[in-house]
C-alpha atoms as a PDB file:
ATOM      1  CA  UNK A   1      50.780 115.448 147.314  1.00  0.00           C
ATOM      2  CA  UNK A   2      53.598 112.784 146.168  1.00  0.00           C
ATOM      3  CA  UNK A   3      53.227 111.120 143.210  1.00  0.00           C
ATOM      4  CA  UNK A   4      55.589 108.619 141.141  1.00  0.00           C
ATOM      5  CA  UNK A   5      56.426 110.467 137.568  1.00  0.00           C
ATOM      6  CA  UNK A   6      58.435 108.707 135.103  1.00  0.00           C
ATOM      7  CA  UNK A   7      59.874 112.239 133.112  1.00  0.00           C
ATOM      8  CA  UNK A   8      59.662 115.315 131.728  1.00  0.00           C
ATOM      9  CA  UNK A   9      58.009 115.781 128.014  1.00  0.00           C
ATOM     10  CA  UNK A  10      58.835 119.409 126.243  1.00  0.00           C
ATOM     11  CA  UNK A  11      56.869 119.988 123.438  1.00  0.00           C
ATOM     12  CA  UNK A  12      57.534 122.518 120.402  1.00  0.00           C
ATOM     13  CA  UNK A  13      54.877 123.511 118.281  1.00  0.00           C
ATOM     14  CA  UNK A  14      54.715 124.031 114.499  1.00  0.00           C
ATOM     15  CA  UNK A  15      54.830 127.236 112.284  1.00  0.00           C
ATOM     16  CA  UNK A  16      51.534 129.051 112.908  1.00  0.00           C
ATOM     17  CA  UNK A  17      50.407 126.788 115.698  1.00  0.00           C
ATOM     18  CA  UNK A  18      49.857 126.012 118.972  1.00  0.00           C
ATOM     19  CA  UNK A  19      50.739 123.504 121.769  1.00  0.00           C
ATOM     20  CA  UNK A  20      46.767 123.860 123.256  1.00  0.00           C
ATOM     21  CA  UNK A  21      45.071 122.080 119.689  1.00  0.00           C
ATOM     22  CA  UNK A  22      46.573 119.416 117.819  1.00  0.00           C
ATOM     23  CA  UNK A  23      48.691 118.154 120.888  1.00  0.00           C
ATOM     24  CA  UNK A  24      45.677 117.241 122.878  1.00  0.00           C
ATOM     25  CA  UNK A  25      45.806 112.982 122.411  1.00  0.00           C
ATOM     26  CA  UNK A  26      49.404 112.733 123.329  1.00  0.00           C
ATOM     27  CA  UNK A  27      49.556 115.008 125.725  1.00  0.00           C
ATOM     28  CA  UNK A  28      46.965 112.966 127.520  1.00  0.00           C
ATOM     29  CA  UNK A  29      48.687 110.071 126.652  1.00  0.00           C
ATOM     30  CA  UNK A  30      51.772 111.282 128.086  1.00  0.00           C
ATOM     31  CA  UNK A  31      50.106 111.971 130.920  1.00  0.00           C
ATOM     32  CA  UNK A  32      48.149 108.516 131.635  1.00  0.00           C
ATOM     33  CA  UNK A  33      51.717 107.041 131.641  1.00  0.00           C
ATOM     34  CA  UNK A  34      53.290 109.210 134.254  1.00  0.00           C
ATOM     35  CA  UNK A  35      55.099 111.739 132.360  1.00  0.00           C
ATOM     36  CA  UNK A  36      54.880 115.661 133.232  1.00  0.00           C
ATOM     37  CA  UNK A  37      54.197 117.573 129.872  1.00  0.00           C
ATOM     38  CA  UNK A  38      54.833 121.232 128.894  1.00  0.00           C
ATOM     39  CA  UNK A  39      54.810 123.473 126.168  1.00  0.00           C
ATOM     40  CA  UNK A  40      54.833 127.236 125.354  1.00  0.00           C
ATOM     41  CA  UNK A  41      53.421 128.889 122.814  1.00  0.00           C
ATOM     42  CA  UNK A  42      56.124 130.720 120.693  1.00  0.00           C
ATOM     43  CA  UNK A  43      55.610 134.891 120.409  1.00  0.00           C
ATOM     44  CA  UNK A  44      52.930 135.581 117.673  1.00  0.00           C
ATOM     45  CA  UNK A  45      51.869 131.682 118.052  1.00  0.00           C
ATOM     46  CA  UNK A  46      48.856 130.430 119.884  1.00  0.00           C
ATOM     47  CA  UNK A  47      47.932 132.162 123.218  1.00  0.00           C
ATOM     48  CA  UNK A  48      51.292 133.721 123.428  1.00  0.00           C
ATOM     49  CA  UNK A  49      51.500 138.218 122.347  1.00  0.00           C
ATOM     50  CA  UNK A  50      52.807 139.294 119.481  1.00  0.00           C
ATOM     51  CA  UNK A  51      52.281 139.895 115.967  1.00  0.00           C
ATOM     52  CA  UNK A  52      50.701 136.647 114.595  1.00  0.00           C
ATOM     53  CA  UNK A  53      53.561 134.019 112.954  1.00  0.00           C
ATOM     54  CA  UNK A  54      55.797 136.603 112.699  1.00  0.00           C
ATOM     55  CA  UNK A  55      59.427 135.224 113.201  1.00  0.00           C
ATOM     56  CA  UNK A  56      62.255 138.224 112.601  1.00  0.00           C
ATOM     57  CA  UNK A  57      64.966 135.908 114.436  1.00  0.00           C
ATOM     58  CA  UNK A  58      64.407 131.957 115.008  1.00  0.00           C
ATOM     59  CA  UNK A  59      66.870 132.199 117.718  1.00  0.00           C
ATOM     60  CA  UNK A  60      64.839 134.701 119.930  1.00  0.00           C
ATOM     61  CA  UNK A  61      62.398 131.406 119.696  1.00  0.00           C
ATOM     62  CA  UNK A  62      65.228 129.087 120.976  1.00  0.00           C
ATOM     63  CA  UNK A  63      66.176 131.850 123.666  1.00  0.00           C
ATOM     64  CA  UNK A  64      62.398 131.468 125.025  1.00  0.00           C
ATOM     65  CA  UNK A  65      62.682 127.843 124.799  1.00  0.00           C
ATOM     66  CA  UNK A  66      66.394 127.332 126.651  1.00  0.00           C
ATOM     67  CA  UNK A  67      64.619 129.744 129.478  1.00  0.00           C
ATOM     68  CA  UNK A  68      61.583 127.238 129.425  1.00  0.00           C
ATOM     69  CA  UNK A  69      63.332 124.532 129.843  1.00  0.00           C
ATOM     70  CA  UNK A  70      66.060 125.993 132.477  1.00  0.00           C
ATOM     71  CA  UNK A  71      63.265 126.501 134.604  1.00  0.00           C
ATOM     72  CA  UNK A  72      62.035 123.286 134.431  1.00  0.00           C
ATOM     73  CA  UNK A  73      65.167 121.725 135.210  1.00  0.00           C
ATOM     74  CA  UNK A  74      66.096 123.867 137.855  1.00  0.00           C
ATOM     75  CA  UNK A  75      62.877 123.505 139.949  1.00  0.00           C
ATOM     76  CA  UNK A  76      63.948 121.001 142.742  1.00  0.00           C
ATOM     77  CA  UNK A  77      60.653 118.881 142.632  1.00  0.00           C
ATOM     78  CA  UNK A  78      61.614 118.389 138.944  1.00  0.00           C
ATOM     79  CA  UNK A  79      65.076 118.304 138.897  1.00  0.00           C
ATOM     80  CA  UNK A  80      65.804 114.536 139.228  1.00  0.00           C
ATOM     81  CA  UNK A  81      63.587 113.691 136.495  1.00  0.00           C
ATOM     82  CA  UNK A  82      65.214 112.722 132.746  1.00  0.00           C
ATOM     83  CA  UNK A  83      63.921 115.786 130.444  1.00  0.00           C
ATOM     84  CA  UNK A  84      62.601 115.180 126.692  1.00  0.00           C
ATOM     85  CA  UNK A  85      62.469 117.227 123.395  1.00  0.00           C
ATOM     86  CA  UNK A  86      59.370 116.804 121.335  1.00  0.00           C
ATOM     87  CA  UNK A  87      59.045 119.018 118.290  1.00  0.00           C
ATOM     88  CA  UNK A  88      56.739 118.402 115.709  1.00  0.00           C
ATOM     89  CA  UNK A  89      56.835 120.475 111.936  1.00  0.00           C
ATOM     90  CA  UNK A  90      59.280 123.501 112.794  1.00  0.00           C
ATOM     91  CA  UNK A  91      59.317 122.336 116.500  1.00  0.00           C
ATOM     92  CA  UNK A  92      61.765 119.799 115.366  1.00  0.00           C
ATOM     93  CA  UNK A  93      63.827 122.841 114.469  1.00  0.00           C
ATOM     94  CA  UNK A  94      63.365 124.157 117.483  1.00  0.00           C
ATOM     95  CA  UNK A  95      64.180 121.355 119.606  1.00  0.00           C
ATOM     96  CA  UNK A  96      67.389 120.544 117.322  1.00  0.00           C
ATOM     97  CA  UNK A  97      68.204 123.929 118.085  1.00  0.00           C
ATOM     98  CA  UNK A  98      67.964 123.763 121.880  1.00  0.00           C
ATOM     99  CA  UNK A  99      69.284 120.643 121.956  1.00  0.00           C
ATOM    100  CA  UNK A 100      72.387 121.893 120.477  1.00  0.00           C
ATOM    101  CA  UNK A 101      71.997 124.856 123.384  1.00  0.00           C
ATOM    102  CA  UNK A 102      71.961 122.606 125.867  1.00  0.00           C
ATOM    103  CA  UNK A 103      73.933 119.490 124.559  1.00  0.00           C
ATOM    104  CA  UNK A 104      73.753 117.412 128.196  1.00  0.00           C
ATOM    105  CA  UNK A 105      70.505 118.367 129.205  1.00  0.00           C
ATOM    106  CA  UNK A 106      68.255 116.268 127.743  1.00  0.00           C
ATOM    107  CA  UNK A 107      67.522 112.472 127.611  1.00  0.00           C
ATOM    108  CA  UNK A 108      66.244 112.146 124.486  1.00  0.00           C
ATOM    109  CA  UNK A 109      64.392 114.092 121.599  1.00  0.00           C
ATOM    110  CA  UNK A 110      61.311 112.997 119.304  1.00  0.00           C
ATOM    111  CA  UNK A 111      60.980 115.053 115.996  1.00  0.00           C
ATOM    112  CA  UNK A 112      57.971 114.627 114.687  1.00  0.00           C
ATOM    113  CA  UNK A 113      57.721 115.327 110.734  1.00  0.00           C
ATOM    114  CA  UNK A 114      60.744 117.719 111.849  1.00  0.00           C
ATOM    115  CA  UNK A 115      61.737 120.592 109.288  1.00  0.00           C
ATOM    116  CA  UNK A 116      65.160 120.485 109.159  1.00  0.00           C
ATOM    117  CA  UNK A 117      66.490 121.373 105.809  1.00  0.00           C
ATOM    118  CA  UNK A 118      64.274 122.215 102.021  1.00  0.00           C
ATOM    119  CA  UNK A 119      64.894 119.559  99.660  1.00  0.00           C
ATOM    120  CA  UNK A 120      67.132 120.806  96.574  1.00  0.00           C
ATOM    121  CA  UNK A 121      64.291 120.356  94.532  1.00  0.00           C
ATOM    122  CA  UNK A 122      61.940 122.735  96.459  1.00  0.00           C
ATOM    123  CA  UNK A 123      64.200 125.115  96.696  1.00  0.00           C
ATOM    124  CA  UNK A 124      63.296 128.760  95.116  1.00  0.00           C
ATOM    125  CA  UNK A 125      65.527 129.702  92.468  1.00  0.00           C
ATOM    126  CA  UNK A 126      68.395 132.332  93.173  1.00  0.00           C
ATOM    127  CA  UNK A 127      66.667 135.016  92.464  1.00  0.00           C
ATOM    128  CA  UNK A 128      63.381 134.482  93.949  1.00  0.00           C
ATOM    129  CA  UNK A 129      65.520 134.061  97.047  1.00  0.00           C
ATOM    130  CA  UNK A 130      67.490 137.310  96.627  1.00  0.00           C
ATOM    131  CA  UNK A 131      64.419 139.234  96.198  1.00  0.00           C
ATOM    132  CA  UNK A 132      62.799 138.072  99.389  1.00  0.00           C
ATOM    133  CA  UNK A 133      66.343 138.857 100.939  1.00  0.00           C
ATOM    134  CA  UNK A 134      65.899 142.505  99.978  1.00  0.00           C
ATOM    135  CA  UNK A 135      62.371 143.110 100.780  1.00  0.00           C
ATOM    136  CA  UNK A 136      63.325 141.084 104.243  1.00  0.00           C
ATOM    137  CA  UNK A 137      64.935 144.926 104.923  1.00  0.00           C
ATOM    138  CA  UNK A 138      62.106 146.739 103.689  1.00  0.00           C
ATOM    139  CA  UNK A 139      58.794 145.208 104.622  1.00  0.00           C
ATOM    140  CA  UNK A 140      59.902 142.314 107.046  1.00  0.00           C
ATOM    141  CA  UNK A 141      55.833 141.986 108.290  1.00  0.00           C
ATOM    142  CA  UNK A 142      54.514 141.969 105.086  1.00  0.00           C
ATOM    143  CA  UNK A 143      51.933 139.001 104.153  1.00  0.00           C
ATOM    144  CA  UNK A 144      53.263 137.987 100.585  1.00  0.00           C
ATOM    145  CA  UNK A 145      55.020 134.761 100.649  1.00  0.00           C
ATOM    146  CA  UNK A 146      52.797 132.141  99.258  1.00  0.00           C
ATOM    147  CA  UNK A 147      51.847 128.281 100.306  1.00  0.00           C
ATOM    148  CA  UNK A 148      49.379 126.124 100.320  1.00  0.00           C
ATOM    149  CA  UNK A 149      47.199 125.556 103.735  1.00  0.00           C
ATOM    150  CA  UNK A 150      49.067 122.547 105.847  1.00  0.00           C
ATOM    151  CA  UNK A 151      45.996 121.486 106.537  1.00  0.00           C
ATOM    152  CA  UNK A 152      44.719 120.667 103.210  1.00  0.00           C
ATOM    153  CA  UNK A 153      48.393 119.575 102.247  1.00  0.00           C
ATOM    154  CA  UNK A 154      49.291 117.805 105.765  1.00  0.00           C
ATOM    155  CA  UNK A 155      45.546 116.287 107.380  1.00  0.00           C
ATOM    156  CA  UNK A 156      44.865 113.121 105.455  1.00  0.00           C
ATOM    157  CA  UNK A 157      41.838 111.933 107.392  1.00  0.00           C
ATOM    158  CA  UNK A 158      38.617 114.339 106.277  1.00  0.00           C
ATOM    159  CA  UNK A 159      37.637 114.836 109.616  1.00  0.00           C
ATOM    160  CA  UNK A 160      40.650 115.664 111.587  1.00  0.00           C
ATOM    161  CA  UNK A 161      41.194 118.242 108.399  1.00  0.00           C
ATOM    162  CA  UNK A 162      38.031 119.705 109.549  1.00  0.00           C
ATOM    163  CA  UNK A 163      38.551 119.837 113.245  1.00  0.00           C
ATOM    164  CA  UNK A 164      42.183 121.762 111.845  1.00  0.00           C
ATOM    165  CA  UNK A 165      40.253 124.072 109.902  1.00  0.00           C
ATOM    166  CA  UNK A 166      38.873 125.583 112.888  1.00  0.00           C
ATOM    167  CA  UNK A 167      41.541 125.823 115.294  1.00  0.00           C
ATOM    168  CA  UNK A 168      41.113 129.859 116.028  1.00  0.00           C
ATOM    169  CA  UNK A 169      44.977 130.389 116.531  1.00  0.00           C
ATOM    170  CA  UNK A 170      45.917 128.514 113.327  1.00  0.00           C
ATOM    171  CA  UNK A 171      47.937 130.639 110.305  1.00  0.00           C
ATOM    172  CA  UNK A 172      45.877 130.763 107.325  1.00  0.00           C
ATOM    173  CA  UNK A 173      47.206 132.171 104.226  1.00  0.00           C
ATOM    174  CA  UNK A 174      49.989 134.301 103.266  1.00  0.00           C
ATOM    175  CA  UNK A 175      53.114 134.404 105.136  1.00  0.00           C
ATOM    176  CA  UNK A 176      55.212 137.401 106.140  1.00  0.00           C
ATOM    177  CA  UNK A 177      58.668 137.833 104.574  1.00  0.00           C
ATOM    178  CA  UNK A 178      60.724 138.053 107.409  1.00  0.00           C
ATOM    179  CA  UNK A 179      59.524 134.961 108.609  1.00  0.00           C
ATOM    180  CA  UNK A 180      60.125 133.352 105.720  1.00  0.00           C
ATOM    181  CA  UNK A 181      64.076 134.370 105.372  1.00  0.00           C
ATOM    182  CA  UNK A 182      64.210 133.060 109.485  1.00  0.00           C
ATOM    183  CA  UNK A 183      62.601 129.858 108.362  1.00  0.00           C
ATOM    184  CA  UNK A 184      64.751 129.275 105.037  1.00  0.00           C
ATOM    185  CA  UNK A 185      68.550 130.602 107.355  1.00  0.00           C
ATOM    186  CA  UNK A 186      67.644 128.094 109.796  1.00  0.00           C
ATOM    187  CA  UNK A 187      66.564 124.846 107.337  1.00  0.00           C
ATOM    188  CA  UNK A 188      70.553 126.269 105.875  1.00  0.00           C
ATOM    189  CA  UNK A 189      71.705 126.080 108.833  1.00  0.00           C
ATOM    190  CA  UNK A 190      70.393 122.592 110.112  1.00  0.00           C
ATOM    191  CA  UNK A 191      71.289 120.780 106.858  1.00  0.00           C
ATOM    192  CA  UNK A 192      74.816 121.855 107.462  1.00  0.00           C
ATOM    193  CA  UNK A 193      74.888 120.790 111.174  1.00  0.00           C
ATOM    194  CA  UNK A 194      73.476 117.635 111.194  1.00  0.00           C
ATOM    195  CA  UNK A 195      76.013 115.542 112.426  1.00  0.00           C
ATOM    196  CA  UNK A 196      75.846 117.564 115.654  1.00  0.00           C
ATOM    197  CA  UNK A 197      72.437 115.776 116.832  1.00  0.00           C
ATOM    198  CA  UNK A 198      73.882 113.758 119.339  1.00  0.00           C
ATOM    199  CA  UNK A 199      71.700 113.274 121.672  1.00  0.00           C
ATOM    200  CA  UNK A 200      69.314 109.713 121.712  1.00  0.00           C
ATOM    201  CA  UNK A 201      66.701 110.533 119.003  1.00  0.00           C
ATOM    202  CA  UNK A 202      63.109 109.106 117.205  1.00  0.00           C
ATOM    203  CA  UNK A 203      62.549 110.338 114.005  1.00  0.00           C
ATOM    204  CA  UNK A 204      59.246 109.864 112.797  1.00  0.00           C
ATOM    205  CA  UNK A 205      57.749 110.695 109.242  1.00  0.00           C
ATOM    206  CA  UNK A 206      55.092 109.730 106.725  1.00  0.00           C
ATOM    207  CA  UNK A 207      56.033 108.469 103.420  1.00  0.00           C
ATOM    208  CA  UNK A 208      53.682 110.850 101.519  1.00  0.00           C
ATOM    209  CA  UNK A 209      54.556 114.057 103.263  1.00  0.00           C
ATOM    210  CA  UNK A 210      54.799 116.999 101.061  1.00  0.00           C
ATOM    211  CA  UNK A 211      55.417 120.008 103.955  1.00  0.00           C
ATOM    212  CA  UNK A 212      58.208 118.190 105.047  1.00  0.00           C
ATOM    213  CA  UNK A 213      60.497 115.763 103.174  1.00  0.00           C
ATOM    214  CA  UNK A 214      60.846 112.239 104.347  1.00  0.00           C
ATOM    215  CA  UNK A 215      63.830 112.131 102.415  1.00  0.00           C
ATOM    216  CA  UNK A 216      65.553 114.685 104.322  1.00  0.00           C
ATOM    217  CA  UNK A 217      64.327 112.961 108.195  1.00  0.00           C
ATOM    218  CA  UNK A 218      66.250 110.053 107.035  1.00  0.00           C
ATOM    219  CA  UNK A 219      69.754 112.288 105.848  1.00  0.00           C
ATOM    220  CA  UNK A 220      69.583 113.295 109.708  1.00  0.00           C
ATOM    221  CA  UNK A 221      69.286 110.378 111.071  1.00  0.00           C
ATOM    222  CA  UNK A 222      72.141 109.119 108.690  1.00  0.00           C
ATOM    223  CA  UNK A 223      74.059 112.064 109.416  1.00  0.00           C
ATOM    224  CA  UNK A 224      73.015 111.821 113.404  1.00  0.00           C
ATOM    225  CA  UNK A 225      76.500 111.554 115.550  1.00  0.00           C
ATOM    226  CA  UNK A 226      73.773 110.099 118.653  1.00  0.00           C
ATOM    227  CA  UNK A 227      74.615 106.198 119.147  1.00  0.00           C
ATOM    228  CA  UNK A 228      71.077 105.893 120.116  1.00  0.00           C
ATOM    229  CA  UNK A 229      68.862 106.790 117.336  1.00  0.00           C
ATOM    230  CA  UNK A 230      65.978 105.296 115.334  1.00  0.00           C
ATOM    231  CA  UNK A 231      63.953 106.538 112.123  1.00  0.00           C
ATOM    232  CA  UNK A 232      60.648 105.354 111.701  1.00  0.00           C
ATOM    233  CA  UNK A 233      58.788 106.034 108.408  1.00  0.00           C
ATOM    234  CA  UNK A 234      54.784 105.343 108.143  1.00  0.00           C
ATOM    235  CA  UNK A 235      53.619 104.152 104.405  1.00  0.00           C
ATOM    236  CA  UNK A 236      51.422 106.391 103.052  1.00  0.00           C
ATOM    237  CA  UNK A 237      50.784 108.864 105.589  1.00  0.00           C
ATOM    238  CA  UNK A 238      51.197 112.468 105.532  1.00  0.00           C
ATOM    239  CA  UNK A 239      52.241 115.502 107.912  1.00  0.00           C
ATOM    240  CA  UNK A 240      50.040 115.066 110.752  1.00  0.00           C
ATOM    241  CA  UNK A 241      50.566 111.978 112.086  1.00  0.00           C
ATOM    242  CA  UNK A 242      48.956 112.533 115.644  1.00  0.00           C
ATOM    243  CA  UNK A 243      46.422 114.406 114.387  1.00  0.00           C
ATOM    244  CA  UNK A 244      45.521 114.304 110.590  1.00  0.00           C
ATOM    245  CA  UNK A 245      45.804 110.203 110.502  1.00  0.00           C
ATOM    246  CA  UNK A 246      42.682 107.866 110.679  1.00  0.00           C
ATOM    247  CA  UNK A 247      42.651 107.073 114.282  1.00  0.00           C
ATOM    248  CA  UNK A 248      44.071 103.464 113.571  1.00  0.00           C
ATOM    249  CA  UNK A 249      47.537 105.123 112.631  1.00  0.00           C
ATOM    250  CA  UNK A 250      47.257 107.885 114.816  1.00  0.00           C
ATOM    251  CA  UNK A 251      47.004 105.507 118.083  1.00  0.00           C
ATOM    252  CA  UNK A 252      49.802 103.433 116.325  1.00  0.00           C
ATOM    253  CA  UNK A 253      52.374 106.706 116.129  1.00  0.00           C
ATOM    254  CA  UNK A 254      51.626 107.637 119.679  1.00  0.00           C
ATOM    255  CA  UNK A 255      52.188 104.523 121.327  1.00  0.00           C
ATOM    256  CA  UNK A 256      55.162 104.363 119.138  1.00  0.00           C
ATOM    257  CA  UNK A 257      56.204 107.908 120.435  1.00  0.00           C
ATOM    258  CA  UNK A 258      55.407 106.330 124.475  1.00  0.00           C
ATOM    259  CA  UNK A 259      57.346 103.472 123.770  1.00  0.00           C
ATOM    260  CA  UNK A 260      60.167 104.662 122.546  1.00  0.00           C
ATOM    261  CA  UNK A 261      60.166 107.438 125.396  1.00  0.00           C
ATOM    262  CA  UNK A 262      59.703 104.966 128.460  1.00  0.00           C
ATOM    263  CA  UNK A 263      62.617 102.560 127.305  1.00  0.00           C
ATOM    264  CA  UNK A 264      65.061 105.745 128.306  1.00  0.00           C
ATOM    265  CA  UNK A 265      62.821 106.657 131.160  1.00  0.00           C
ATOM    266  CA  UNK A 266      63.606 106.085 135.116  1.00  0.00           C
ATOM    267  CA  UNK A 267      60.682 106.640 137.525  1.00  0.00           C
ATOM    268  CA  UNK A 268      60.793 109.364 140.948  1.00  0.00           C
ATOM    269  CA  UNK A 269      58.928 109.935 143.355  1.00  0.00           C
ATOM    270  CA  UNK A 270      58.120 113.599 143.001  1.00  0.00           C
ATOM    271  CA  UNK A 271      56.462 116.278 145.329  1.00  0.00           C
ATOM    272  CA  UNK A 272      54.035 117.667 143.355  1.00  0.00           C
ATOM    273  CA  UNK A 273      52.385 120.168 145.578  1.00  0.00           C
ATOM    274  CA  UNK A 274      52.296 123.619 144.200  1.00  0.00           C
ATOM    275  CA  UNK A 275      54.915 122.493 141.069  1.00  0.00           C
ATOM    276  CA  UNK A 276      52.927 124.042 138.158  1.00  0.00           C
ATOM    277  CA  UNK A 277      52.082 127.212 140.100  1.00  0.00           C
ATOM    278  CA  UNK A 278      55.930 127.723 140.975  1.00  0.00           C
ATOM    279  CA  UNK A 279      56.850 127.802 137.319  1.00  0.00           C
ATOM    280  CA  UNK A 280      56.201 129.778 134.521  1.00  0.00           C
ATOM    281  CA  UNK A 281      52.630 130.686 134.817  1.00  0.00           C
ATOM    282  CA  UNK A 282      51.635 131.711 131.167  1.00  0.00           C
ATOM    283  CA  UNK A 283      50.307 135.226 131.083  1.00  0.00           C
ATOM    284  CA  UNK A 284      47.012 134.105 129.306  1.00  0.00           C
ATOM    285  CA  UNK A 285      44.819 131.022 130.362  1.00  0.00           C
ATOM    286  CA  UNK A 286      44.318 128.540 126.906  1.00  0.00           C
ATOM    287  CA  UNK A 287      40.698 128.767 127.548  1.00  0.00           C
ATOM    288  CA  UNK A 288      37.971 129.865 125.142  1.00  0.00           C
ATOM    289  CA  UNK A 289      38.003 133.504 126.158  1.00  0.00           C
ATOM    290  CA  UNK A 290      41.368 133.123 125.620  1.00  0.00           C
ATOM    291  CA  UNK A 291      40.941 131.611 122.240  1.00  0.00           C
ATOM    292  CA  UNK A 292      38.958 134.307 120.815  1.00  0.00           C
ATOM    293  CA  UNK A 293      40.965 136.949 122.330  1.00  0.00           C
ATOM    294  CA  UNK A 294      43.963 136.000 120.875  1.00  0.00           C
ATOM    295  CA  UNK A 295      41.994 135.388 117.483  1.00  0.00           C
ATOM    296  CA  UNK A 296      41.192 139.242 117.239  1.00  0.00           C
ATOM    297  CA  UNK A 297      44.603 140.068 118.334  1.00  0.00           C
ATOM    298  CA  UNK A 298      46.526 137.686 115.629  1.00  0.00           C
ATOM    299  CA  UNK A 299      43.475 137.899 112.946  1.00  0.00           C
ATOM    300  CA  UNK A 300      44.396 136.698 109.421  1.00  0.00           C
ATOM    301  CA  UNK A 301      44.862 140.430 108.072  1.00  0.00           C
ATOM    302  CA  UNK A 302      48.650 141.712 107.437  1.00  0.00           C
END
């Protein structure tokens, strides 16, 4: 079974989330336009083991993610084809991250809403920070850190809100501490190492964001060293702009996203036989079995 394919899209999930829910539409999308599309879900995260959102080191993330993508690139059916970053929320930390892992590997990157560094303004003061160093060593699983649902704060349309409400492998509530101090190293870390984004790059972000900062998508694309790079920003929408926007705006971002993606694109003819089943078959099946396995397994208890 041939079949002409136009690229590889790698998407990276959000904090507490999955790449089986919210990614749906554009995965589809992706898909209707000739583009192969993957994603794994994170450890703790989605369909993947592990204690649920728990995140003791952000790089063991980017070391799944490097593998992920090595694999993909090394398959021989595949290995013609340009490769894309796609990481939405955190997943633009992620894919920052692996970019800068594998600086020639990829053709291009999309961060979606990206978190890549906590406004000054947001920031805890010192000694709120110290103390959630110190208990980091103590009780690094520990639900205590608070913040508001994302999708209260991030799902502007009333009904995609409610369709995020019940996604079963969502994070609701606290968050553990260890997590936390990952999360808050790695936003340190980016907003000191922005001028290292080299590769070609769409950053996309709603004005009235308040997970992640608008402000701070357009310091990296100021601070972006990539010749190629473009910063969109969407008046009045919020986090979720593939899937918390009225449909109008969310059909607007994703053929933004397609467009932007097929101008660096070159098509190949690909043999397609037996390509998914040759590469890394996930150990669970993101069915609803699946679904409500994993929700007694990550639960919303500590």
């Amino acid at each position: 079974l041939d079949g002409v394919v136009r690229g590889i899209v790698v998407y990276c999930h959000g904090y507490g989330d999955t790449c089986t829910y919210h990614f749906d539409a554009v995965a589809v999308r992706m898909a209707q336009q000739q583009y192969l599309v993957y994603g794994m879900d994170y450890e703790g995260h989605g369909c993947s083991q592990g204690l649920h959102a728990y995140i003791p080191r952000f790089d063991t993330v980017i070391d799944d993610v490097v593998e992920f993508t090595d694999a993909l690139r090394a398959s021989p059916a595949l290995a013609s084809l340009p490769v894309f970053l796609y990481g939405e929320s955190m997943g633009g930390a992620v894919a920052i991250k692996t970019h800068w892992r594998r600086p020639d590997a990829f053709r291009g990157g999309v961060f979606l809403s990206p978190m890549c560094k906590i406004a000054d303004e947001l920031m805890p003061p010192p000694v709120v920070v110290s103390a959630f160093l110190a208990l980091n060593h103590v009780i690094p699983k520990v639900r205590m850190v608070p913040g508001k649902d994302i999708s209260d704060i991030g799902m502007r349309d009333l009904t995609n809100r409610k369709r995020a409400h019940q996604n079963p492998m969502s994070l609701r509530g606290l968050s553990r501490v260890g997590t936390a101090v990952s999360l808050l190293r790695t936003t340190q870390e980016i907003g000191s190492r922005m001028k290292e984004l080299s590769l070609p790059c769409f950053i996309l972000h709603g004005s009235g964001d308040v997970v992640t900062d608008p402000a701070l998508s357009k310091e990296l694309h100021s601070e972006a060293s990539s010749t190629d790079k473009t910063l969109k920003i969407y008046e009045g929408s919020w986090h979720g702009l593939t899937s918390g926007e009225p449909d109008d705006v969310i059909e607007k971002v994703i053929a933004d996203i397609v467009a932007w993606i097929g101008a660096r694109s070159s098509a190949a003819t690909v043999d397609l036989k037996g390509v998914n089943e040759k590469l890394l078959e996930p150990p669970f099946k993101a069915d609803e079995d699946t679904a409500k396995e994993v929700e007694v397994q990550h639960g919303n208890a500590p």
